[in-house]
PDB file of N, CA and C in Angstrom:
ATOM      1  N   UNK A   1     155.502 -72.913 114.163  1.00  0.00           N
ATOM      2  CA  UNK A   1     154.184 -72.786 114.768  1.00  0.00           C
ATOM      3  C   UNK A   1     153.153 -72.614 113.660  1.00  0.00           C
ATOM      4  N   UNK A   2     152.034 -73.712 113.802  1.00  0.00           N
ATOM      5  CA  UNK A   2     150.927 -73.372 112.453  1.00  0.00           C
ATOM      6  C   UNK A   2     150.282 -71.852 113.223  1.00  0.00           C
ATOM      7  N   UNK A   3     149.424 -71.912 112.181  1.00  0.00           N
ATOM      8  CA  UNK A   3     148.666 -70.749 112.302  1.00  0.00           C
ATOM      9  C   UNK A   3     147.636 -70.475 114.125  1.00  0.00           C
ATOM     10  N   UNK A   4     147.607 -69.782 114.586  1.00  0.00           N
ATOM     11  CA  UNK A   4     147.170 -69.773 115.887  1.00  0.00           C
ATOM     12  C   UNK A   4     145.575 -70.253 116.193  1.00  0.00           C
ATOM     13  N   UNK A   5     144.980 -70.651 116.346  1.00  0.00           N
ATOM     14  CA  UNK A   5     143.427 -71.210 116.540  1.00  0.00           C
ATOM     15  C   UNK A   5     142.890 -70.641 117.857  1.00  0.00           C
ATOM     16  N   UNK A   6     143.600 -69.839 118.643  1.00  0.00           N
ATOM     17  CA  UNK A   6     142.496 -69.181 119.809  1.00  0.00           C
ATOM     18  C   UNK A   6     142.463 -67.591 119.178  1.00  0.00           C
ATOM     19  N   UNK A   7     141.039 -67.389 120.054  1.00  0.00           N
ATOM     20  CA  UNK A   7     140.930 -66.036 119.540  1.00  0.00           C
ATOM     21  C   UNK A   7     141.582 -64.938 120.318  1.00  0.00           C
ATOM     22  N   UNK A   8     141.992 -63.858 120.201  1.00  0.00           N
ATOM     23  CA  UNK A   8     142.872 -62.565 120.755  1.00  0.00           C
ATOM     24  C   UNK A   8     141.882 -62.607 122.055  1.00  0.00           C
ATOM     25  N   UNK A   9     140.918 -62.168 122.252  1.00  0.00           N
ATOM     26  CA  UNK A   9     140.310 -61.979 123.277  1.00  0.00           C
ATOM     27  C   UNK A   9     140.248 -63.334 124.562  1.00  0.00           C
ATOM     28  N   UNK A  10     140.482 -64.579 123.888  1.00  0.00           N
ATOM     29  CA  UNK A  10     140.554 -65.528 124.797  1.00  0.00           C
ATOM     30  C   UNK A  10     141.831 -65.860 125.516  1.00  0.00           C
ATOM     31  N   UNK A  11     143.219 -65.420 125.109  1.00  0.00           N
ATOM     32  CA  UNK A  11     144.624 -65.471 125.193  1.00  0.00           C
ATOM     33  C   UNK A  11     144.465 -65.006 126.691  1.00  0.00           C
ATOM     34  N   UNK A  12     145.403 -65.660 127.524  1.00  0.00           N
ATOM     35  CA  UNK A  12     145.824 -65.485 128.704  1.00  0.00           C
ATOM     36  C   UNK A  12     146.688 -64.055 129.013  1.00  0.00           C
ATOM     37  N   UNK A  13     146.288 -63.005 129.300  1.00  0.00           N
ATOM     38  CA  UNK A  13     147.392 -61.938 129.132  1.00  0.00           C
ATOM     39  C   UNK A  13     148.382 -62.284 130.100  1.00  0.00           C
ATOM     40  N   UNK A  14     149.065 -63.127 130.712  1.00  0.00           N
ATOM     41  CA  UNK A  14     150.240 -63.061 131.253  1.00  0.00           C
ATOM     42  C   UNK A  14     151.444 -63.802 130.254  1.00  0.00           C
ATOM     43  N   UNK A  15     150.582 -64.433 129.165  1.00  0.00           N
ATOM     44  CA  UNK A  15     151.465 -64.738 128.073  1.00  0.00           C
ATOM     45  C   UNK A  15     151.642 -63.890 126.738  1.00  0.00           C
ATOM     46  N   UNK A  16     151.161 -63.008 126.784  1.00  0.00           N
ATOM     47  CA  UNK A  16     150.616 -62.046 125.756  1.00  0.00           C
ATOM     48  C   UNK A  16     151.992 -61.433 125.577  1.00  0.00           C
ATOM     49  N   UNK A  17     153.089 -61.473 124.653  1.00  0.00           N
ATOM     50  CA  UNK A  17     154.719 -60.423 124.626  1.00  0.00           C
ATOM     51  C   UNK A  17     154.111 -59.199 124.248  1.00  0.00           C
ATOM     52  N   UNK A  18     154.427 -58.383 125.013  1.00  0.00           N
ATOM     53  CA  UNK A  18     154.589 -56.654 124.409  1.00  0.00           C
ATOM     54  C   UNK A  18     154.702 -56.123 123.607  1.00  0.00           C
ATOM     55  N   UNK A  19     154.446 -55.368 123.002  1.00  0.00           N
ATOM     56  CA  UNK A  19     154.082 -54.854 121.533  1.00  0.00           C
ATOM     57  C   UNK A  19     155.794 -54.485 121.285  1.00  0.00           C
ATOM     58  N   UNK A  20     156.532 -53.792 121.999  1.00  0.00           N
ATOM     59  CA  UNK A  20     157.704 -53.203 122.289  1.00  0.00           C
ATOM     60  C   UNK A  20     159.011 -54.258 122.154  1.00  0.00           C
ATOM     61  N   UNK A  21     158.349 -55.563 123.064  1.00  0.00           N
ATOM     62  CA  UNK A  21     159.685 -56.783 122.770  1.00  0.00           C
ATOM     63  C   UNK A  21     159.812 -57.371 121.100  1.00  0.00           C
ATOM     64  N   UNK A  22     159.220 -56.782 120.134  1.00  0.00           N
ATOM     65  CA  UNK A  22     159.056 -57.387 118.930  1.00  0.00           C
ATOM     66  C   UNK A  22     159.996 -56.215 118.092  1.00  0.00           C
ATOM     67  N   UNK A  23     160.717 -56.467 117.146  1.00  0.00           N
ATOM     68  CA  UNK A  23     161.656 -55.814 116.261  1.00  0.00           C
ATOM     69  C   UNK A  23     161.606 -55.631 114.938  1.00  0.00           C
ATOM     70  N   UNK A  24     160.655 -54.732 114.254  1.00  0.00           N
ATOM     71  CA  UNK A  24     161.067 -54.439 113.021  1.00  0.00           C
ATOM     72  C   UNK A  24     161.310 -55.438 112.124  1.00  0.00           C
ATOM     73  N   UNK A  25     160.676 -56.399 111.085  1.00  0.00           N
ATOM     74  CA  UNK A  25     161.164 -57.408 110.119  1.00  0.00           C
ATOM     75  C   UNK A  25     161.270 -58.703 110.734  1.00  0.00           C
ATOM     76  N   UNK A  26     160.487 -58.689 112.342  1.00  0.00           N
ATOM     77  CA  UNK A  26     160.650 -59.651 112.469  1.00  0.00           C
ATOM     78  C   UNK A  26     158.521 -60.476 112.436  1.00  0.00           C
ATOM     79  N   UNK A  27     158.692 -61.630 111.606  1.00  0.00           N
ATOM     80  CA  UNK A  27     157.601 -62.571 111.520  1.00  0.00           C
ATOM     81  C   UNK A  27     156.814 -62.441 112.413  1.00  0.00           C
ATOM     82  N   UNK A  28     155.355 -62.420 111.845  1.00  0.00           N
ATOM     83  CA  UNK A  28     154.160 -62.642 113.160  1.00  0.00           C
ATOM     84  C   UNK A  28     152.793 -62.932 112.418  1.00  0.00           C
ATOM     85  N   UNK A  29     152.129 -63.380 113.449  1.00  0.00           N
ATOM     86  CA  UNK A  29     150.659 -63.616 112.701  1.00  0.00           C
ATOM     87  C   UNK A  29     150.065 -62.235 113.537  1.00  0.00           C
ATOM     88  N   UNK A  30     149.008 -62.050 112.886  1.00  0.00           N
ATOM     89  CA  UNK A  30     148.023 -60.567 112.572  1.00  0.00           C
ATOM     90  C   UNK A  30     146.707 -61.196 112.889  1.00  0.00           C
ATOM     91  N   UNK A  31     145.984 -60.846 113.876  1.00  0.00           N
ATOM     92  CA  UNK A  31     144.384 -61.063 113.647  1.00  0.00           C
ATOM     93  C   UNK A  31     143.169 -59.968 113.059  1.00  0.00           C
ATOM     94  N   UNK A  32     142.980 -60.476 112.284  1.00  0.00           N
ATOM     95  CA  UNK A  32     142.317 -59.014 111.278  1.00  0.00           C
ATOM     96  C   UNK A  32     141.748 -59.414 110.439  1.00  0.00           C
ATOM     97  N   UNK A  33     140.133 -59.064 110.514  1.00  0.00           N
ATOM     98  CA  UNK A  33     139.405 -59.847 109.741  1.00  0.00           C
ATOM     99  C   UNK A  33     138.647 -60.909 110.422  1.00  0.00           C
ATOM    100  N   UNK A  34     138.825 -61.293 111.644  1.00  0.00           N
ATOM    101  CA  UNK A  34     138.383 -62.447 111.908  1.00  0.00           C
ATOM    102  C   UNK A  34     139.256 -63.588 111.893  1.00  0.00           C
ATOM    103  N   UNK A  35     140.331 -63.601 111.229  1.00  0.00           N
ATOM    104  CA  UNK A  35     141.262 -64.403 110.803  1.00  0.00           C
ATOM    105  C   UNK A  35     143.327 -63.739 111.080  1.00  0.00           C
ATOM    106  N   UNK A  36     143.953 -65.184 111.500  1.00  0.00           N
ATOM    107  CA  UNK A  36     145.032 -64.815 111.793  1.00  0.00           C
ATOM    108  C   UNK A  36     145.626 -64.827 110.453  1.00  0.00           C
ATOM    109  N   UNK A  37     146.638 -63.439 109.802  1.00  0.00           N
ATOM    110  CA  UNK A  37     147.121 -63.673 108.816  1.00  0.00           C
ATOM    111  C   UNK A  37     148.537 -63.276 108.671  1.00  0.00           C
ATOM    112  N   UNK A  38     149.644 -63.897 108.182  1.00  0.00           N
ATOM    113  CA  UNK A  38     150.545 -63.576 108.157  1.00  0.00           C
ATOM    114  C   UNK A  38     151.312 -62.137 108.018  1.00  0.00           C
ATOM    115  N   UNK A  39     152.180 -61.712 108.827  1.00  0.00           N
ATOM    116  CA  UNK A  39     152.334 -59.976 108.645  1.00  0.00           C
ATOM    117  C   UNK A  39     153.897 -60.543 109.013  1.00  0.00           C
ATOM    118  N   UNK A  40     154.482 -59.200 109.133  1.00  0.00           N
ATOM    119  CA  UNK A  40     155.710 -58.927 110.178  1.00  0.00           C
ATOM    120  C   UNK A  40     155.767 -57.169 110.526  1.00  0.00           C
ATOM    121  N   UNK A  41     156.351 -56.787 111.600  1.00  0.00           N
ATOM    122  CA  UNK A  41     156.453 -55.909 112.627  1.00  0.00           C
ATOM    123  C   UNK A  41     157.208 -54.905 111.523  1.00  0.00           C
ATOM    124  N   UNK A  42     156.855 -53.796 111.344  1.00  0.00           N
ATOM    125  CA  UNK A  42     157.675 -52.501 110.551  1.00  0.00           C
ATOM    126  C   UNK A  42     158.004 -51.185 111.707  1.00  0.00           C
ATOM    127  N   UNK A  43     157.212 -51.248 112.673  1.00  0.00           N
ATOM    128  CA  UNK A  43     157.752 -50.378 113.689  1.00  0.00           C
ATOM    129  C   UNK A  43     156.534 -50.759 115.282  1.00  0.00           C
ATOM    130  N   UNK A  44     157.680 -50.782 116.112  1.00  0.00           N
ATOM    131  CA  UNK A  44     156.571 -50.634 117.354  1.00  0.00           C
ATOM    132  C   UNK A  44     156.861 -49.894 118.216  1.00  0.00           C
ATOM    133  N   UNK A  45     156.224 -50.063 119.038  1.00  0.00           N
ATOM    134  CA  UNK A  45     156.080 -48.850 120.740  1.00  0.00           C
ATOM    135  C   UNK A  45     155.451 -49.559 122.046  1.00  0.00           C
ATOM    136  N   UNK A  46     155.710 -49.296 123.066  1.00  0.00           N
ATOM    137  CA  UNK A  46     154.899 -49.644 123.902  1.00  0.00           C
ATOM    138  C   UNK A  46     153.705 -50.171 124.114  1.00  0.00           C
ATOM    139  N   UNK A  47     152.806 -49.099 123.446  1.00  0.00           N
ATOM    140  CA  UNK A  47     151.427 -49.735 122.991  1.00  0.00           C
ATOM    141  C   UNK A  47     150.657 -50.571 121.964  1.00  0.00           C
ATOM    142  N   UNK A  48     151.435 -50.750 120.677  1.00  0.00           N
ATOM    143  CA  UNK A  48     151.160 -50.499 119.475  1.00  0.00           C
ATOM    144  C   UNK A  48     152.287 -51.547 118.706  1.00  0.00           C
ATOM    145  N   UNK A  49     151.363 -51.743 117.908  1.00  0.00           N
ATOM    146  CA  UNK A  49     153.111 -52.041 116.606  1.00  0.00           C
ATOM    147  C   UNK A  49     152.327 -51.963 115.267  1.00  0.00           C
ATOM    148  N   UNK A  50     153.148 -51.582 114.658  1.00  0.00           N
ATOM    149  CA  UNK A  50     152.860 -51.370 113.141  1.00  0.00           C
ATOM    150  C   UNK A  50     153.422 -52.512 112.411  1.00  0.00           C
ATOM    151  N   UNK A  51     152.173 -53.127 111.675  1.00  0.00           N
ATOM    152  CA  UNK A  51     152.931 -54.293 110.849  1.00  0.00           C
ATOM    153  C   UNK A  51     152.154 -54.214 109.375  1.00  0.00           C
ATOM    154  N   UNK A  52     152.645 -54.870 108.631  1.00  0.00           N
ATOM    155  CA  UNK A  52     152.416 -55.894 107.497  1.00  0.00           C
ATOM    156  C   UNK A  52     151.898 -56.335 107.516  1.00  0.00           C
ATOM    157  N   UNK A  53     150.728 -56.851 106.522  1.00  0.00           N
ATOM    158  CA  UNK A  53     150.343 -58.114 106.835  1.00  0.00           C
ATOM    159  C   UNK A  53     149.651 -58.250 105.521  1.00  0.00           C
ATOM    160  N   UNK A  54     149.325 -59.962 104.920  1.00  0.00           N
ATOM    161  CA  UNK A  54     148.448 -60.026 104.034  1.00  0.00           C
ATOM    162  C   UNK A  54     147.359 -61.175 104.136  1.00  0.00           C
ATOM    163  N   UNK A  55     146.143 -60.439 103.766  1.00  0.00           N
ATOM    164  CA  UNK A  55     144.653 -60.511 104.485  1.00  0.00           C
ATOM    165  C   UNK A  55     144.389 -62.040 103.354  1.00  0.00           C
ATOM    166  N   UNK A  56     144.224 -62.640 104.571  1.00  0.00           N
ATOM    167  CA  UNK A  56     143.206 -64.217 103.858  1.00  0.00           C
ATOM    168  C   UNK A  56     143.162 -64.489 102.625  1.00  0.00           C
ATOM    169  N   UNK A  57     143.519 -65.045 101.956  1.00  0.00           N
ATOM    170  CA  UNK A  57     143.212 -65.601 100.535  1.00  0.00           C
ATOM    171  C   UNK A  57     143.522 -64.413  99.523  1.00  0.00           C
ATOM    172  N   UNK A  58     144.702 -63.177  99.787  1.00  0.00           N
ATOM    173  CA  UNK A  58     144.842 -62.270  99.175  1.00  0.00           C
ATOM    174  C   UNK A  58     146.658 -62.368  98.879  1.00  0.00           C
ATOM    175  N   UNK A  59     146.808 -61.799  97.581  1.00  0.00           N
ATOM    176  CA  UNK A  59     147.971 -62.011  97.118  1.00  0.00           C
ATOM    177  C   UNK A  59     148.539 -60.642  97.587  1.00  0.00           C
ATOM    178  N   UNK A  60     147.558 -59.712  97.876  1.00  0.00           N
ATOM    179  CA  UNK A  60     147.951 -57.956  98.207  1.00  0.00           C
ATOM    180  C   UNK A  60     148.471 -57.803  99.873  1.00  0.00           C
ATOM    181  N   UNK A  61     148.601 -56.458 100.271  1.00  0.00           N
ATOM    182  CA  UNK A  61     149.214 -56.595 101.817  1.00  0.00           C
ATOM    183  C   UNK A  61     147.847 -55.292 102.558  1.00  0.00           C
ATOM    184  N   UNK A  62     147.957 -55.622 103.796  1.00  0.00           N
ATOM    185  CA  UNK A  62     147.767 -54.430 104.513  1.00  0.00           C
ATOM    186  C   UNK A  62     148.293 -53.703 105.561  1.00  0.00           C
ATOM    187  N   UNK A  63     148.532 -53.124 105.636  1.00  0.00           N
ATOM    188  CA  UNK A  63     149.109 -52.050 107.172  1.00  0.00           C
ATOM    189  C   UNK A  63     148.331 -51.410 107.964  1.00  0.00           C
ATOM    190  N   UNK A  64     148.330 -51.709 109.124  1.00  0.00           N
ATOM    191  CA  UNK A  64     147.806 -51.480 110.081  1.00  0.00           C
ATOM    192  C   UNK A  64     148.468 -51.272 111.410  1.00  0.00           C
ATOM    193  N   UNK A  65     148.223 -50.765 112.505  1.00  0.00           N
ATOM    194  CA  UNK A  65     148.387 -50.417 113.686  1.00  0.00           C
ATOM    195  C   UNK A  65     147.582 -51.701 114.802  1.00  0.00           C
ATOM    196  N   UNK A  66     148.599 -52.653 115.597  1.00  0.00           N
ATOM    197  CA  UNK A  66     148.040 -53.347 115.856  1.00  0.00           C
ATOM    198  C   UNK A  66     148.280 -53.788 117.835  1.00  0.00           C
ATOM    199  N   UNK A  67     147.463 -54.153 118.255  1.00  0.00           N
ATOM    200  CA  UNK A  67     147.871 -53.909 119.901  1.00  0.00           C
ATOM    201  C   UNK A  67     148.653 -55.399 120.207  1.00  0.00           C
ATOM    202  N   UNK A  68     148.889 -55.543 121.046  1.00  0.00           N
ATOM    203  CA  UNK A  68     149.894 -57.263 121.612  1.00  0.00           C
ATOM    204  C   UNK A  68     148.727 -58.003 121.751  1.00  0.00           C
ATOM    205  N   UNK A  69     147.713 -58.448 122.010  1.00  0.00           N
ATOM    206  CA  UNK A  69     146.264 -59.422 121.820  1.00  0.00           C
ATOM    207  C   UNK A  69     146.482 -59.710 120.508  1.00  0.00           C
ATOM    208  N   UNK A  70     146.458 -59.041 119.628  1.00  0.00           N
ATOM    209  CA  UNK A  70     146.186 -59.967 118.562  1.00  0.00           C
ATOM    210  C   UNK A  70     147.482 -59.924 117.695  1.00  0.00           C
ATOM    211  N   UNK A  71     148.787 -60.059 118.367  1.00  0.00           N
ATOM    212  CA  UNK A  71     149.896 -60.323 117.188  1.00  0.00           C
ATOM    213  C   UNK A  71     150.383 -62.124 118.002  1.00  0.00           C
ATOM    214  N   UNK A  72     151.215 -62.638 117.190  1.00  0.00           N
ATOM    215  CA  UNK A  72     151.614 -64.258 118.021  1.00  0.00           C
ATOM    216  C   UNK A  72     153.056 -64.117 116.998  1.00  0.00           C
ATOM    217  N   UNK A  73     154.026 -64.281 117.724  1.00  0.00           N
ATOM    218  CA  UNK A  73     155.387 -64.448 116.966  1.00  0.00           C
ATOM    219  C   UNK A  73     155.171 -65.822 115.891  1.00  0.00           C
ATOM    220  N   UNK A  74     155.675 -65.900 114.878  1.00  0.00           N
ATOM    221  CA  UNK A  74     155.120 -66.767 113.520  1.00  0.00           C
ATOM    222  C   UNK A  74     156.344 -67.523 113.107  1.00  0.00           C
ATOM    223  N   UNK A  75     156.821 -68.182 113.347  1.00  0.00           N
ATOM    224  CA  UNK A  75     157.995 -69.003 112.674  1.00  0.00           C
ATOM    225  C   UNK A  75     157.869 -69.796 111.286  1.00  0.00           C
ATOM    226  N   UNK A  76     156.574 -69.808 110.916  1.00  0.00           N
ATOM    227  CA  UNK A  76     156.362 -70.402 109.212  1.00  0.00           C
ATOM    228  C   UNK A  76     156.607 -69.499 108.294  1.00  0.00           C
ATOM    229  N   UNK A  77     156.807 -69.574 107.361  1.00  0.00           N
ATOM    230  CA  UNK A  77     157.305 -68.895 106.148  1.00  0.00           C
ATOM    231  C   UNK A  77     155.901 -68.862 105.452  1.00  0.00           C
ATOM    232  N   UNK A  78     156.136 -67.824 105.113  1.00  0.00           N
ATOM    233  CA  UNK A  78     155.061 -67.226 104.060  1.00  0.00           C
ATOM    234  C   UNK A  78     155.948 -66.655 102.864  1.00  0.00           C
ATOM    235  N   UNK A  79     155.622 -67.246 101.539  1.00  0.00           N
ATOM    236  CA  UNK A  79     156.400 -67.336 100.889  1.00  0.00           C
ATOM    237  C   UNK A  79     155.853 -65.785  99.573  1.00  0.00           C
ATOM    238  N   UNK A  80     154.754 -65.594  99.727  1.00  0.00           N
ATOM    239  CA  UNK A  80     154.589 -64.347  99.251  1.00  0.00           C
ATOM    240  C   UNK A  80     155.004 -63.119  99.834  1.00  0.00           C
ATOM    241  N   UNK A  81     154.471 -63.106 101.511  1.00  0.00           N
ATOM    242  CA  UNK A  81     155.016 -62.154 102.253  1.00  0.00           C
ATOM    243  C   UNK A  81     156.547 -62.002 102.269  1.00  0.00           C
ATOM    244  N   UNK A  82     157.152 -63.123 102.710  1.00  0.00           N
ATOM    245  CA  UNK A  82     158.249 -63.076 103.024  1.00  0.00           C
ATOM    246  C   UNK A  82     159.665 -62.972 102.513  1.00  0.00           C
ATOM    247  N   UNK A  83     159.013 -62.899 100.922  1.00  0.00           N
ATOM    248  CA  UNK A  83     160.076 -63.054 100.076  1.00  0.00           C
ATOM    249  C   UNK A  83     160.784 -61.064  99.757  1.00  0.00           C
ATOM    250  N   UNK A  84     159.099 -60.742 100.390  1.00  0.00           N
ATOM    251  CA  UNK A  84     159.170 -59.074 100.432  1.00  0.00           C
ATOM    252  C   UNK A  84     160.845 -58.902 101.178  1.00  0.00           C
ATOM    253  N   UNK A  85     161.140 -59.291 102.349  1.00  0.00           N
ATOM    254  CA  UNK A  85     161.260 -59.300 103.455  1.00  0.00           C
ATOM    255  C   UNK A  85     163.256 -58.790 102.799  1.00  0.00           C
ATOM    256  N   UNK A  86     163.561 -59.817 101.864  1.00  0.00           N
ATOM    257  CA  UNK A  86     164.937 -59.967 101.528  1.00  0.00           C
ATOM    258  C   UNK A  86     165.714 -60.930 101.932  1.00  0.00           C
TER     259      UNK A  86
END
């Protein structure tokens, strides 16, 4: 899947997966910034998931606390992020 082109707020919530169905190390895009950026999931909950992620045109990462609107399961490789990964 390329990178996602609708915005979090426009997403249909009956397609929206749960912050909770996502697992720890597993791939996702991040909307943050204005922009979807590659992350993956380090812990979630019901409400919430905590991920990874690294911000637009940046070789660095950020962590953040993020709701199910703006995460999209990511099947491309990110080869900076992901190499974190093992």
């Amino acid at each position: 899947m390329a990178v996602p082109t609708i915005e979090p707020h426009l997403r249909n919530p009956a397609e929206v997966a749960p912050t909770d169905s996502y697992r720890p190390g597993v791939p996702v895009w991040v909307y943050r910034g204005g922009a979807w950026c590659a992350g993956f999931i380090e812990a979630c909950s019901a409400r919430a998931a905590m991920v990874t992620y690294r911000p637009s045109g940046s070789r660095g990462t950020g962590v953040d606390t993020i709701f199910a609107r703006d995460i999209v399961a990511r099947a491309d490789s990110d080869p900076l992020l992901d190499s974190a990964l093992g």
